[in-house]
PDB file of N, CA and C in Angstrom:
ATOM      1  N   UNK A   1      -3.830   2.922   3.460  1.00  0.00           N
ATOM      2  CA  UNK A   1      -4.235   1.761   2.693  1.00  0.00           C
ATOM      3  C   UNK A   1      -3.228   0.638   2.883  1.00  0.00           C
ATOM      4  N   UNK A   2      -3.981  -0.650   2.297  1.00  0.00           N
ATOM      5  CA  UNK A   2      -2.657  -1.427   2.435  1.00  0.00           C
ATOM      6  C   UNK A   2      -3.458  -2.545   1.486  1.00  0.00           C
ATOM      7  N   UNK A   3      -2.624  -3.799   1.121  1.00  0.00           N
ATOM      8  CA  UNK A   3      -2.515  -4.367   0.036  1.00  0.00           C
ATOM      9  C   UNK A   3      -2.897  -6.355   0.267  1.00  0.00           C
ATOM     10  N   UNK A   4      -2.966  -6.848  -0.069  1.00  0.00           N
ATOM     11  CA  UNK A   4      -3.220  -8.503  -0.371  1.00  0.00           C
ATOM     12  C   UNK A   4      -2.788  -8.493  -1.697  1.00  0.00           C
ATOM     13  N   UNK A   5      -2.079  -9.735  -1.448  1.00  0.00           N
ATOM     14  CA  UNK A   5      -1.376 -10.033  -2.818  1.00  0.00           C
ATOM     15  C   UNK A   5      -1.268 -11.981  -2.621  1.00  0.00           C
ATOM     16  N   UNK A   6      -1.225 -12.157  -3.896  1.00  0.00           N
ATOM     17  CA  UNK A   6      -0.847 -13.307  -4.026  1.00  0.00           C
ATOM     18  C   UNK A   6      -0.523 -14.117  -5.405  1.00  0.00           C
ATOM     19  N   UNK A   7       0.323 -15.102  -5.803  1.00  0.00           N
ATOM     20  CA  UNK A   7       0.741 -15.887  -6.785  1.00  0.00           C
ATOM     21  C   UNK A   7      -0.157 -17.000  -7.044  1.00  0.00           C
ATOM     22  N   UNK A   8      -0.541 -17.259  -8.016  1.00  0.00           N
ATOM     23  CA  UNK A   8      -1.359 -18.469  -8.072  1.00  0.00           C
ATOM     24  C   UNK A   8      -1.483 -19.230  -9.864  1.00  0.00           C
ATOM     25  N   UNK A   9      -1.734 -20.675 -10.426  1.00  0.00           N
ATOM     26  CA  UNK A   9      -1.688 -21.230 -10.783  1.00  0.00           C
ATOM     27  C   UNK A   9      -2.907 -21.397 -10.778  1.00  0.00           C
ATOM     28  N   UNK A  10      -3.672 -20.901 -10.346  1.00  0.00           N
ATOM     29  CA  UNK A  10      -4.893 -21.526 -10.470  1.00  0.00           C
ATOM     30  C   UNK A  10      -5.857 -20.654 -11.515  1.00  0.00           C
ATOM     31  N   UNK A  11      -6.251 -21.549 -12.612  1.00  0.00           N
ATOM     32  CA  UNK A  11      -7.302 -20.685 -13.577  1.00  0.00           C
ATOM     33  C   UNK A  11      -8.124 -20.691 -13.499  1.00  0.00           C
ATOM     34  N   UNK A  12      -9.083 -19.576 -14.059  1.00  0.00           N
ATOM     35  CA  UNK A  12     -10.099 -18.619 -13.914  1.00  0.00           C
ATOM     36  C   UNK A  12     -10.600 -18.730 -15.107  1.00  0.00           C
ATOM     37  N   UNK A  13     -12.276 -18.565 -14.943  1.00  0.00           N
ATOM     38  CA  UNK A  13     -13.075 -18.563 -16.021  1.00  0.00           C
ATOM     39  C   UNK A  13     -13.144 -17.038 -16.050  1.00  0.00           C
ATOM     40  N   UNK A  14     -13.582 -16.507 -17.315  1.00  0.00           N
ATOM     41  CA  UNK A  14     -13.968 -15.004 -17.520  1.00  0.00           C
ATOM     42  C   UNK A  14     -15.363 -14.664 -16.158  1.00  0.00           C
ATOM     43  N   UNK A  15     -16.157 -16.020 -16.626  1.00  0.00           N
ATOM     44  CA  UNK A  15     -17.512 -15.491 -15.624  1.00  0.00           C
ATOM     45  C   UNK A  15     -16.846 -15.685 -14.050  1.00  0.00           C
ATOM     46  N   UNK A  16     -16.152 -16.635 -13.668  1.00  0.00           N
ATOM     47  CA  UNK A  16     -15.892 -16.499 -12.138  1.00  0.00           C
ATOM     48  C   UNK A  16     -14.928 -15.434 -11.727  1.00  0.00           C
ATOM     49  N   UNK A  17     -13.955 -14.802 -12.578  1.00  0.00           N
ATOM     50  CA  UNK A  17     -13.175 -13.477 -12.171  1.00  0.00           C
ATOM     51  C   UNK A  17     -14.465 -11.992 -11.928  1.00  0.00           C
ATOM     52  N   UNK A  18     -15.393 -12.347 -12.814  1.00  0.00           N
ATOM     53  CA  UNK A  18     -16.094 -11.157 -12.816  1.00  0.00           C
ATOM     54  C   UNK A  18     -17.294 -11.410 -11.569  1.00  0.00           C
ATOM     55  N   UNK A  19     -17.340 -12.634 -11.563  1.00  0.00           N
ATOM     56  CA  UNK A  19     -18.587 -12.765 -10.417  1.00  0.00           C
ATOM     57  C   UNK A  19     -17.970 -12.334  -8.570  1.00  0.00           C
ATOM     58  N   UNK A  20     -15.843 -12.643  -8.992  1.00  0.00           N
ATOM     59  CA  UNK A  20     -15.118 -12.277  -7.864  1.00  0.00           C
ATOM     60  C   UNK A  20     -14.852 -11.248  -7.814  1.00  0.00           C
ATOM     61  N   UNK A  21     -14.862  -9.730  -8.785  1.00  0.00           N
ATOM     62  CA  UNK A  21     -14.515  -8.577  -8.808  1.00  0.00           C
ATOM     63  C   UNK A  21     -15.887  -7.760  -8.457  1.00  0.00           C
ATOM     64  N   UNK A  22     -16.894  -7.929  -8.902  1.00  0.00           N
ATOM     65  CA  UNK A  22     -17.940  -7.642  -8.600  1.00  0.00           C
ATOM     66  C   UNK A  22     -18.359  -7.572  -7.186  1.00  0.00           C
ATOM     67  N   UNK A  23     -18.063  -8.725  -6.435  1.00  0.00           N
ATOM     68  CA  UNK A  23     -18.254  -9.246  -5.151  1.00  0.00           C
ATOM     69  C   UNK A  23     -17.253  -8.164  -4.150  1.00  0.00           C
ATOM     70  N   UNK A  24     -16.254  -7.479  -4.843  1.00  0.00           N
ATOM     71  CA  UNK A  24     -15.627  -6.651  -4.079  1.00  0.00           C
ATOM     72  C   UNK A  24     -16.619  -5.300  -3.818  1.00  0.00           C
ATOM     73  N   UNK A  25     -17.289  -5.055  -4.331  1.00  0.00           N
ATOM     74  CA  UNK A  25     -18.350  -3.795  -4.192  1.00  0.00           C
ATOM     75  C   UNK A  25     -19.141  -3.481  -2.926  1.00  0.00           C
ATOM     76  N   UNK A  26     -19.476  -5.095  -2.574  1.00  0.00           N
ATOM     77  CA  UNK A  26     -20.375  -5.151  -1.418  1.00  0.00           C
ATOM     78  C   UNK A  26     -19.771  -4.722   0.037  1.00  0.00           C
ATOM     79  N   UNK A  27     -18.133  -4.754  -0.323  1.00  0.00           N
ATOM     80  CA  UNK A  27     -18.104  -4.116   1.612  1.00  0.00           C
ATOM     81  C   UNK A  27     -17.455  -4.960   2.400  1.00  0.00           C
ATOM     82  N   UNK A  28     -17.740  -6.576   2.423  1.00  0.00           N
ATOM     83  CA  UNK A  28     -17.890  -7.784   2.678  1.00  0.00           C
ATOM     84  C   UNK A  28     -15.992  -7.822   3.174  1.00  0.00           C
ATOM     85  N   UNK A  29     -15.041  -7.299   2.103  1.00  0.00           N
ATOM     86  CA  UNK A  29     -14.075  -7.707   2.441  1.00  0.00           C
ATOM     87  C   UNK A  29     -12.812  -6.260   2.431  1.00  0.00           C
ATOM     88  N   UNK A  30     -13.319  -5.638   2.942  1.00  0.00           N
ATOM     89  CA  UNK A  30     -12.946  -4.667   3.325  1.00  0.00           C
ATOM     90  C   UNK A  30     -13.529  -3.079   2.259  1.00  0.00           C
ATOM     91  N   UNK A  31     -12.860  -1.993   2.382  1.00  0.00           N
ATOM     92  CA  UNK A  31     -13.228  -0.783   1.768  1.00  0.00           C
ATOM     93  C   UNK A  31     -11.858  -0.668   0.536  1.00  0.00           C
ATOM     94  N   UNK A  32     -12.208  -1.446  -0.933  1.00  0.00           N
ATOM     95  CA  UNK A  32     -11.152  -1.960  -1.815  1.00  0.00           C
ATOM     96  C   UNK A  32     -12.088  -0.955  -2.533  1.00  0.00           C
ATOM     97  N   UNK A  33     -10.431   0.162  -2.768  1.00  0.00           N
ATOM     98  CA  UNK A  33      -9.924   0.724  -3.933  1.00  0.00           C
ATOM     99  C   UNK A  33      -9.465   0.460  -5.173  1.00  0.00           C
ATOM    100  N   UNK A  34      -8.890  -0.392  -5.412  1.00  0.00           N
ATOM    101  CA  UNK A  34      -8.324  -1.535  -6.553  1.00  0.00           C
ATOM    102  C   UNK A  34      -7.931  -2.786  -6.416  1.00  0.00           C
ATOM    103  N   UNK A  35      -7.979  -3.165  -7.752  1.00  0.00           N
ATOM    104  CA  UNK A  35      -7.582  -4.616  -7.691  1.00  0.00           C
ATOM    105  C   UNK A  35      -6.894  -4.816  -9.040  1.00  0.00           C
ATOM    106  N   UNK A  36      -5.699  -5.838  -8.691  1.00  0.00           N
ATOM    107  CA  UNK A  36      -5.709  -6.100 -10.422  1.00  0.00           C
ATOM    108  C   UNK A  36      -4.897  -7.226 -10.765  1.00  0.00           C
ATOM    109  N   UNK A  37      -4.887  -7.894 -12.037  1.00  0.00           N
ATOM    110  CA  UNK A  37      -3.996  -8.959 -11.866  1.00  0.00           C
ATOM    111  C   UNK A  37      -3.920  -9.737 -12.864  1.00  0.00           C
ATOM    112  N   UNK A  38      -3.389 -10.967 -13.038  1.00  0.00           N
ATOM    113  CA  UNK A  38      -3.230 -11.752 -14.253  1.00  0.00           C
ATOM    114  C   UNK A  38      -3.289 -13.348 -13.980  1.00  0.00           C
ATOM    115  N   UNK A  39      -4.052 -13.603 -14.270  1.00  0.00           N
ATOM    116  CA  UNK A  39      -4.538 -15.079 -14.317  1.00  0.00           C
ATOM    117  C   UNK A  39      -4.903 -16.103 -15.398  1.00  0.00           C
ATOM    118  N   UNK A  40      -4.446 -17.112 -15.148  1.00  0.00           N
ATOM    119  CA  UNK A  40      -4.591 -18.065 -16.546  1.00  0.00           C
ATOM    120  C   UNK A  40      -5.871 -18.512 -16.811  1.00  0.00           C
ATOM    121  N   UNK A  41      -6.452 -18.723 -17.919  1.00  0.00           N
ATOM    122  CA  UNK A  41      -7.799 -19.157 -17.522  1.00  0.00           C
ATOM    123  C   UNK A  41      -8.300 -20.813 -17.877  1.00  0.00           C
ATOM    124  N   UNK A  42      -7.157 -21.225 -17.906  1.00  0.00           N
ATOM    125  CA  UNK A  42      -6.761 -22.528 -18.232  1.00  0.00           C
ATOM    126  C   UNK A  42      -7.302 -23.502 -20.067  1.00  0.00           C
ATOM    127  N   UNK A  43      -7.467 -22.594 -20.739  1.00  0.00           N
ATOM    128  CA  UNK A  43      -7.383 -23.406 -21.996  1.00  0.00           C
ATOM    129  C   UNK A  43      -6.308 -22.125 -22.518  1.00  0.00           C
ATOM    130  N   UNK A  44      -4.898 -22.336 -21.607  1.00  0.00           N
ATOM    131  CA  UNK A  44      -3.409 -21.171 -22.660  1.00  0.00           C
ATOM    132  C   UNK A  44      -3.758 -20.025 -22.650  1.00  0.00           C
ATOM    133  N   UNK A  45      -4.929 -19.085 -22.393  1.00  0.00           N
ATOM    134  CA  UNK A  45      -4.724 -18.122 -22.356  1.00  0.00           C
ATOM    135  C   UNK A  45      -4.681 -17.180 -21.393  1.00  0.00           C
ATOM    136  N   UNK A  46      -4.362 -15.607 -21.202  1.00  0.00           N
ATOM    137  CA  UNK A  46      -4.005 -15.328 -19.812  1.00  0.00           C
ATOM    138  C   UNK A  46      -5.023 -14.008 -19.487  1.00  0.00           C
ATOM    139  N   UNK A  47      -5.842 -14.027 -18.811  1.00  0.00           N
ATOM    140  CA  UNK A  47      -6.703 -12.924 -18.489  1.00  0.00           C
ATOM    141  C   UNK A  47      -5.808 -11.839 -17.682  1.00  0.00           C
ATOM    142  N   UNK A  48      -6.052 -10.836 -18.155  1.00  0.00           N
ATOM    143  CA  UNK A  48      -5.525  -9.440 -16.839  1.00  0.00           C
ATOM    144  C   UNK A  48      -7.214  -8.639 -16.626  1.00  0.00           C
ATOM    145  N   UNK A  49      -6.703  -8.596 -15.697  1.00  0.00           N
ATOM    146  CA  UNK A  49      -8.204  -7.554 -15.397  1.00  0.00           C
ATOM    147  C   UNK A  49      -7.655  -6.439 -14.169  1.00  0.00           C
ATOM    148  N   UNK A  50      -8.568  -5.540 -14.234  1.00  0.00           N
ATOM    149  CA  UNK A  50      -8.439  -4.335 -13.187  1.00  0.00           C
ATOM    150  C   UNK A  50     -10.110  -3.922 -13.016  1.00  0.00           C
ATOM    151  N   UNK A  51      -9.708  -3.383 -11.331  1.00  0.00           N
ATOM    152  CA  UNK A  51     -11.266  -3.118 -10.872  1.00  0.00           C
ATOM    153  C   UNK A  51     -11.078  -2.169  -9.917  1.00  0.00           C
ATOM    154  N   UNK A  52     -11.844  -0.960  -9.807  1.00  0.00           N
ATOM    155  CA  UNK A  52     -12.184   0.153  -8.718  1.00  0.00           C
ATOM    156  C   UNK A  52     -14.175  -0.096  -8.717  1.00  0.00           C
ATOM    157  N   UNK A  53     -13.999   0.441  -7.940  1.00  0.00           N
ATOM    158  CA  UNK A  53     -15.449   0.633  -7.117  1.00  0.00           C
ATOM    159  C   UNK A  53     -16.349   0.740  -8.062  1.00  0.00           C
ATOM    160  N   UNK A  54     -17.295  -0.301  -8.839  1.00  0.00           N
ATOM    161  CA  UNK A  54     -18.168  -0.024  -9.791  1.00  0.00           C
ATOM    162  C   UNK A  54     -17.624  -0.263 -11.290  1.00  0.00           C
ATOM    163  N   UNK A  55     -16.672  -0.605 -11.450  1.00  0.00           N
ATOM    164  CA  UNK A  55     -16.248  -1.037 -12.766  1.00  0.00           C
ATOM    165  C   UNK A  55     -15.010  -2.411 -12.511  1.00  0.00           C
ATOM    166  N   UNK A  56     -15.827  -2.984 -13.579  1.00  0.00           N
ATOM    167  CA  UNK A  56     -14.407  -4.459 -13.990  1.00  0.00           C
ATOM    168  C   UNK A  56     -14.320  -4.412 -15.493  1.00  0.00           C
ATOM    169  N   UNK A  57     -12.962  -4.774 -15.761  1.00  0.00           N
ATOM    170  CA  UNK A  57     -12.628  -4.347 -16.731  1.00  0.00           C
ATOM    171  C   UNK A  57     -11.763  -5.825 -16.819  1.00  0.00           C
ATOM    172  N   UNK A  58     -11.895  -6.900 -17.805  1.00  0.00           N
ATOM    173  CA  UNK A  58     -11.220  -8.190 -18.041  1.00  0.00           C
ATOM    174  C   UNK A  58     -11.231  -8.081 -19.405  1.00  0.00           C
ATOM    175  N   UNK A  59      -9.746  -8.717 -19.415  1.00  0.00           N
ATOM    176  CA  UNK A  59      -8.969  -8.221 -21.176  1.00  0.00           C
ATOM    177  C   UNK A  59      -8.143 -10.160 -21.461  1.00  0.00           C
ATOM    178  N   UNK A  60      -7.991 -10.294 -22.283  1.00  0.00           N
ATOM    179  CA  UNK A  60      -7.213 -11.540 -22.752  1.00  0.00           C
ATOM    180  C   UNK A  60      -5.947 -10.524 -22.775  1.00  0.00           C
ATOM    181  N   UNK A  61      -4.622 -10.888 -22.676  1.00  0.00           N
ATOM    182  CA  UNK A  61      -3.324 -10.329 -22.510  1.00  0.00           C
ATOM    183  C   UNK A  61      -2.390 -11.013 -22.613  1.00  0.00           C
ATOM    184  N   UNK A  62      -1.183 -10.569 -23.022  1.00  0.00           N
ATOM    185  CA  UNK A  62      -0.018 -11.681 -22.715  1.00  0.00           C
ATOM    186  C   UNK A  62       0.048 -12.691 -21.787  1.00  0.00           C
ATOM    187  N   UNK A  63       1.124 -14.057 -21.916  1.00  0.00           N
ATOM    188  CA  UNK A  63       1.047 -14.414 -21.100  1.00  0.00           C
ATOM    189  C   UNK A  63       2.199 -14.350 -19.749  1.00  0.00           C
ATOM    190  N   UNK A  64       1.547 -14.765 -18.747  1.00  0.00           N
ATOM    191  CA  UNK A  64       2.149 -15.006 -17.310  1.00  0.00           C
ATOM    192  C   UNK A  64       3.378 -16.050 -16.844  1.00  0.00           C
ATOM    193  N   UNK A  65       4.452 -16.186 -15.870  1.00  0.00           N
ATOM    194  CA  UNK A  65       4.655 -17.364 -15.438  1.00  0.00           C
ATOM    195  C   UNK A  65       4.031 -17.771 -14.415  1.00  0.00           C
ATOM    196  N   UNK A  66       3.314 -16.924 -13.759  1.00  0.00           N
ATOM    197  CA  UNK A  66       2.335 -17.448 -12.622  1.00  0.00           C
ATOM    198  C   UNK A  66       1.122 -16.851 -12.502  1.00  0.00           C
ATOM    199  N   UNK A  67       0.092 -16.413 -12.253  1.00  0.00           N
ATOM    200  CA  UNK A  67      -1.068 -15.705 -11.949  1.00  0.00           C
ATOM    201  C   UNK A  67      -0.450 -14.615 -10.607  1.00  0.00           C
ATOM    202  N   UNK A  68      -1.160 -13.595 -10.727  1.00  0.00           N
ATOM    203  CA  UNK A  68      -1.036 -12.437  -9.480  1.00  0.00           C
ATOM    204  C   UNK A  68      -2.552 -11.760  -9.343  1.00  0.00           C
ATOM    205  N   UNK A  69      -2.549 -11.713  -8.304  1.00  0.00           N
ATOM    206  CA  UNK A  69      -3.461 -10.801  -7.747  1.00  0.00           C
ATOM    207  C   UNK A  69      -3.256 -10.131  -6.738  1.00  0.00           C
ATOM    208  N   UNK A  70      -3.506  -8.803  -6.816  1.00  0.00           N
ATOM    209  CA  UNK A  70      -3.525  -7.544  -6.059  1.00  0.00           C
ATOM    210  C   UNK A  70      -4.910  -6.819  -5.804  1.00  0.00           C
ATOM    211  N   UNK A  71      -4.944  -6.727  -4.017  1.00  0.00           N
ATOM    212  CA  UNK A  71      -6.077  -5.455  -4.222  1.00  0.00           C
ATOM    213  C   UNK A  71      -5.527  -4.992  -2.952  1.00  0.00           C
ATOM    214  N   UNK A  72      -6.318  -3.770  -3.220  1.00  0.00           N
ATOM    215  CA  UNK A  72      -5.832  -2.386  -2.776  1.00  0.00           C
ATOM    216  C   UNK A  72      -6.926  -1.600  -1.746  1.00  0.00           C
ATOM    217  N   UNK A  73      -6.775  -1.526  -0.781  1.00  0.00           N
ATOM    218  CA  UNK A  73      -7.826  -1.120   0.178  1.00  0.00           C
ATOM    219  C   UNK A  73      -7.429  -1.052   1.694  1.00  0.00           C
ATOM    220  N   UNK A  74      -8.336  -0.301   2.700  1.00  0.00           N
ATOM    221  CA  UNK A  74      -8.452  -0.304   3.981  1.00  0.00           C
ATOM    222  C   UNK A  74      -9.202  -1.393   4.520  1.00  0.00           C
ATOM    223  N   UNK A  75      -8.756  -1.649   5.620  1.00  0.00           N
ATOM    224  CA  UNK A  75      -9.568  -2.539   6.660  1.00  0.00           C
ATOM    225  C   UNK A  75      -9.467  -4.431   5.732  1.00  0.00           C
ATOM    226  N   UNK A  76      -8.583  -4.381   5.128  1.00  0.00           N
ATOM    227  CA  UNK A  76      -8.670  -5.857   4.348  1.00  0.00           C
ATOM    228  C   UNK A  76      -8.883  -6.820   4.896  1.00  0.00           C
ATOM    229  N   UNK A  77     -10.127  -7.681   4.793  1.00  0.00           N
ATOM    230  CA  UNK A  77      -9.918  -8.857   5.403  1.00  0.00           C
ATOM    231  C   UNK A  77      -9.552 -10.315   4.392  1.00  0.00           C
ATOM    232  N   UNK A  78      -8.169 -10.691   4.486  1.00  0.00           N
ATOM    233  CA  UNK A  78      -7.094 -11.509   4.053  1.00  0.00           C
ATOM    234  C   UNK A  78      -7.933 -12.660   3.893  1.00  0.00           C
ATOM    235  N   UNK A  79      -8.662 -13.239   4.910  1.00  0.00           N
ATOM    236  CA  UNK A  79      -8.640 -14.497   5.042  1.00  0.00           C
ATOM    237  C   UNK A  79      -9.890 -14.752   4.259  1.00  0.00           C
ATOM    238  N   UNK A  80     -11.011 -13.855   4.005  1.00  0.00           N
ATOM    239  CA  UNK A  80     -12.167 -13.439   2.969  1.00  0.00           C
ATOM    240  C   UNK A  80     -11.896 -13.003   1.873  1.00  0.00           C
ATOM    241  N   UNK A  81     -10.731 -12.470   1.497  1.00  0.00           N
ATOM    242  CA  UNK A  81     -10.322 -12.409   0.000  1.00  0.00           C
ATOM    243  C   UNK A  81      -9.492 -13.619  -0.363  1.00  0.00           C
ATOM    244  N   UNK A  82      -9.065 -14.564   0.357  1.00  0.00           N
ATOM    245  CA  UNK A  82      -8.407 -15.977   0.034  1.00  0.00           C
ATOM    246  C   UNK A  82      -9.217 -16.652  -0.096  1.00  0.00           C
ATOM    247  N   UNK A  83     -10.581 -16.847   0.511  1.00  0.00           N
ATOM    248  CA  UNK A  83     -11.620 -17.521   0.204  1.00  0.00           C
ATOM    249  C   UNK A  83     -12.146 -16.980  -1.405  1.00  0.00           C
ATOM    250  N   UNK A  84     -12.778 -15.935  -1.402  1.00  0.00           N
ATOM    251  CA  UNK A  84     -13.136 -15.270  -2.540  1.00  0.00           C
ATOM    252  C   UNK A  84     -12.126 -15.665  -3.650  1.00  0.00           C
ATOM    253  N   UNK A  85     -11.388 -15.759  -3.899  1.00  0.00           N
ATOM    254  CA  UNK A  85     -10.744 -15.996  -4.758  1.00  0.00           C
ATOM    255  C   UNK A  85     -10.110 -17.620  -5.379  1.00  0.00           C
ATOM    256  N   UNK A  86     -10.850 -18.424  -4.227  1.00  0.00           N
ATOM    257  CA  UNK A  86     -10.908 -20.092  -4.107  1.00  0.00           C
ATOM    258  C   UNK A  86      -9.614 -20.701  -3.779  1.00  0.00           C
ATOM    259  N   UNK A  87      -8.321 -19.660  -3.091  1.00  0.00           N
ATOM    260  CA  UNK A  87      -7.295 -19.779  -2.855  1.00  0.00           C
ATOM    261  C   UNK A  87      -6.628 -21.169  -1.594  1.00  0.00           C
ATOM    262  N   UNK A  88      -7.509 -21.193  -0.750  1.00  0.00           N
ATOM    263  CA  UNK A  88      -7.319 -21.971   0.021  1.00  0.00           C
ATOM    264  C   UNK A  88      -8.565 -23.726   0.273  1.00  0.00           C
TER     265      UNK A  88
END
């Protein structure tokens, strides 16, 4: 396995984290085992969420100094999970 990671500032609605965790199911961006991470959702508060194959799970949580995201999988394609995630 191997990993994508990244720092980000950029906030997240509850519906667009779940419409992006969801979207990991299809295959599309590699064979992802997990994911997980902490993101602001820009009115102060800080979402964490975690996701395996068929379940998302998004929680309000402490807060962050930056946003992270991690996922966890074979065959990753980087440059489709930077998109997916509106990174670039």
């Amino acid at each position: 396995f191997t990993s994508w990671g990244e720092e980000t500032v950029k906030p997240f609605t509850e519906e667009q984290l779940h419409h992006i965790l969801t979207a990991l199911d299809g295959g599309e961006y590699g064979q992802i085992v997990r994911a997980k991470g902490i993101v602001p959702n820009g009115e102060g508060k800080w979402l964490h969420f975690d996701y395996v194959p068929g379940e998302v799970e998004i929680r309000n949580g402490a807060a962050g100094v930056t946003g992270r995201l991690c996922v966890i999988g074979a065959e990753l394609k980087e440059d489709a999970l930077t998109s997916l995630f509106h990174l670039n």
